[in-house]
C-alpha atoms as a PDB file:
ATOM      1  CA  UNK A   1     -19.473   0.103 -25.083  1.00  0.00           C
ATOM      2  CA  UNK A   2     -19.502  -3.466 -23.339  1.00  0.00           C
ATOM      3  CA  UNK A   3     -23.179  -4.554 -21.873  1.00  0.00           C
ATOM      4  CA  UNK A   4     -23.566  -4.581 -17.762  1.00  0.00           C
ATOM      5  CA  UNK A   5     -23.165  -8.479 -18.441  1.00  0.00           C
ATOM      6  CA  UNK A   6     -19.938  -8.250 -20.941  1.00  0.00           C
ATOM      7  CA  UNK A   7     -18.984  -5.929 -18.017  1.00  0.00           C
ATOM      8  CA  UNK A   8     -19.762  -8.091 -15.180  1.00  0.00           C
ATOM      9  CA  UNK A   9     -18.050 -11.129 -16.996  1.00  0.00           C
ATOM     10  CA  UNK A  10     -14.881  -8.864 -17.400  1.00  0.00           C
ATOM     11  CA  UNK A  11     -15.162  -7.939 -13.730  1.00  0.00           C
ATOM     12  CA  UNK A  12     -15.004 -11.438 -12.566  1.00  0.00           C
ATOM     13  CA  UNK A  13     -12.266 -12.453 -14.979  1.00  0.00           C
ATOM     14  CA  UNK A  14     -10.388  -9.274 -13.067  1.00  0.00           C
ATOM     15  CA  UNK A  15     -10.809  -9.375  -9.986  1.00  0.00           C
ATOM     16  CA  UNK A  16      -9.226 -12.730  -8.647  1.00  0.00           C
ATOM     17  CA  UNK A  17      -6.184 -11.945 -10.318  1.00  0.00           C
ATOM     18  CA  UNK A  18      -6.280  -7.938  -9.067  1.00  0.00           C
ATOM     19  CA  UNK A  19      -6.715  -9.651  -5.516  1.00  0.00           C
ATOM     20  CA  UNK A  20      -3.838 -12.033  -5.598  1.00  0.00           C
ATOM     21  CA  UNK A  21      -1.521  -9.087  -6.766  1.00  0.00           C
ATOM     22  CA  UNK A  22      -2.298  -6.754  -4.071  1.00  0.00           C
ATOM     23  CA  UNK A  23      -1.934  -9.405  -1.736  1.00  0.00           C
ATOM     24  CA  UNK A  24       1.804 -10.127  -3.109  1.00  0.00           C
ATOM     25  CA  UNK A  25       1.795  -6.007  -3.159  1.00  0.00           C
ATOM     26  CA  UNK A  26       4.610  -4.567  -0.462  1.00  0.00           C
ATOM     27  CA  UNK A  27       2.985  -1.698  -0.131  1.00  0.00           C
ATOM     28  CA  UNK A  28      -0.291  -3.637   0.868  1.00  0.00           C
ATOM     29  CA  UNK A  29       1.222  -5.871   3.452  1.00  0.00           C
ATOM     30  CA  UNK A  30       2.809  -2.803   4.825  1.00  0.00           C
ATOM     31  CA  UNK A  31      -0.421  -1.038   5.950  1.00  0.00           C
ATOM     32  CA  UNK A  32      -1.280  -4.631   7.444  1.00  0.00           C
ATOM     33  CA  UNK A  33       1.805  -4.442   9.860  1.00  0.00           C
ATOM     34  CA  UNK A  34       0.999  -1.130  10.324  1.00  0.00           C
ATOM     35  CA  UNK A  35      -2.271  -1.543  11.179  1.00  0.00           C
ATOM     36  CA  UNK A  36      -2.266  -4.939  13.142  1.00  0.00           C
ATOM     37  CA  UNK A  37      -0.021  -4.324  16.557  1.00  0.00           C
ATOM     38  CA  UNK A  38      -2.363  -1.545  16.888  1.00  0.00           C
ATOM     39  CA  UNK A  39      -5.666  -3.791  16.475  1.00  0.00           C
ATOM     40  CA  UNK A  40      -4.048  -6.200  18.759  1.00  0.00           C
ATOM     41  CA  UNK A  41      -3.947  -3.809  21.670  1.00  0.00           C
ATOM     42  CA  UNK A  42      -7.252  -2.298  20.756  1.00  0.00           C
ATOM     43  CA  UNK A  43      -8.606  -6.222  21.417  1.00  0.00           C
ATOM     44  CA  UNK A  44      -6.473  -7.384  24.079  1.00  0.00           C
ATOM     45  CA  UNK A  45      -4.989  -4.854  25.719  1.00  0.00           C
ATOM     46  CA  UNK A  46      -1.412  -4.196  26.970  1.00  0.00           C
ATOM     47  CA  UNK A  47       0.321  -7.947  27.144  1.00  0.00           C
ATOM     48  CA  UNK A  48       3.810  -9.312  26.488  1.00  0.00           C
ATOM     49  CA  UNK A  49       5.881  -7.802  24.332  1.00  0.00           C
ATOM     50  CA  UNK A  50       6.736 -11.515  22.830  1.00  0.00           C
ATOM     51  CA  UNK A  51       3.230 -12.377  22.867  1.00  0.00           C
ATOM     52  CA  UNK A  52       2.361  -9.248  20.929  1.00  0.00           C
ATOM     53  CA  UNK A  53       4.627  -9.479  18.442  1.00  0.00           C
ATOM     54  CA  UNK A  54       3.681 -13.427  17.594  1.00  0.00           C
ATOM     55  CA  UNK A  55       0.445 -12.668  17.740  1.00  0.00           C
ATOM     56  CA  UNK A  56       0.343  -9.829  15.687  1.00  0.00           C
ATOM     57  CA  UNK A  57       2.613 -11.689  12.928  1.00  0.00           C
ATOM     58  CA  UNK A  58      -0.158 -14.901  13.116  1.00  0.00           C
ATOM     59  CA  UNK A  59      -2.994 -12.588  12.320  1.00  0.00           C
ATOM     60  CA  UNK A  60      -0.865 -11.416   9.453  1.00  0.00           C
ATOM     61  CA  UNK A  61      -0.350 -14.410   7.941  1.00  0.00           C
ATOM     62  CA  UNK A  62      -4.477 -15.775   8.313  1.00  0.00           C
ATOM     63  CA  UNK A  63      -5.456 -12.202   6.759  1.00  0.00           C
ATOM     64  CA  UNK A  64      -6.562 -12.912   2.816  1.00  0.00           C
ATOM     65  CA  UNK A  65      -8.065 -10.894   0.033  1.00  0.00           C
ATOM     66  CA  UNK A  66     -10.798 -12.458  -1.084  1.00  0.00           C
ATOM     67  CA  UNK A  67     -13.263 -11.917  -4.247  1.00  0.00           C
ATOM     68  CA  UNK A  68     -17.632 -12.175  -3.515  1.00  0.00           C
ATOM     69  CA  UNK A  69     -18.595 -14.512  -6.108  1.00  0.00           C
ATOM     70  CA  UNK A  70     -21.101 -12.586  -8.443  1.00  0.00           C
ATOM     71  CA  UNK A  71     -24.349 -12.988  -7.272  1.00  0.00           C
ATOM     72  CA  UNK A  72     -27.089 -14.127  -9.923  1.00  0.00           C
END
């Protein structure tokens, strides 16, 4: 059985790496074009077809995964 710091340390080791493949993940980008048209409207309301469609693939592309460094 690893400590709650050997665990930790394997945690952070993970968890970068588990981030950057679910952003590179199909399925995960998916849900996100799902998802965002949807938020879009939610935010701005009814607009431009055009518009919605740019501005819904722009907030794709500045949505990341990110990883908390550990705190401690």
């Amino acid at each position: 059985m690893l400590s709650t710091k050997g665990l930790n340390l394997l945690a952070d080791a993970l968890a970068p790496k588990i981030a950057k493949q679910i952003m590179s993940s199909e399925e995960f980008i998916e849900v996100l074009m799902e998802l965002i048209p949807g938020l879009v409207d939610a935010e701005l309301g009814e607009c431009d077809c055009d518009l919605h469609y740019d501005l819904s693939n722009l907030v794709l592309e500045r949505i990341t995964l990110g990883v908390d460094k550990p705190q401690g």
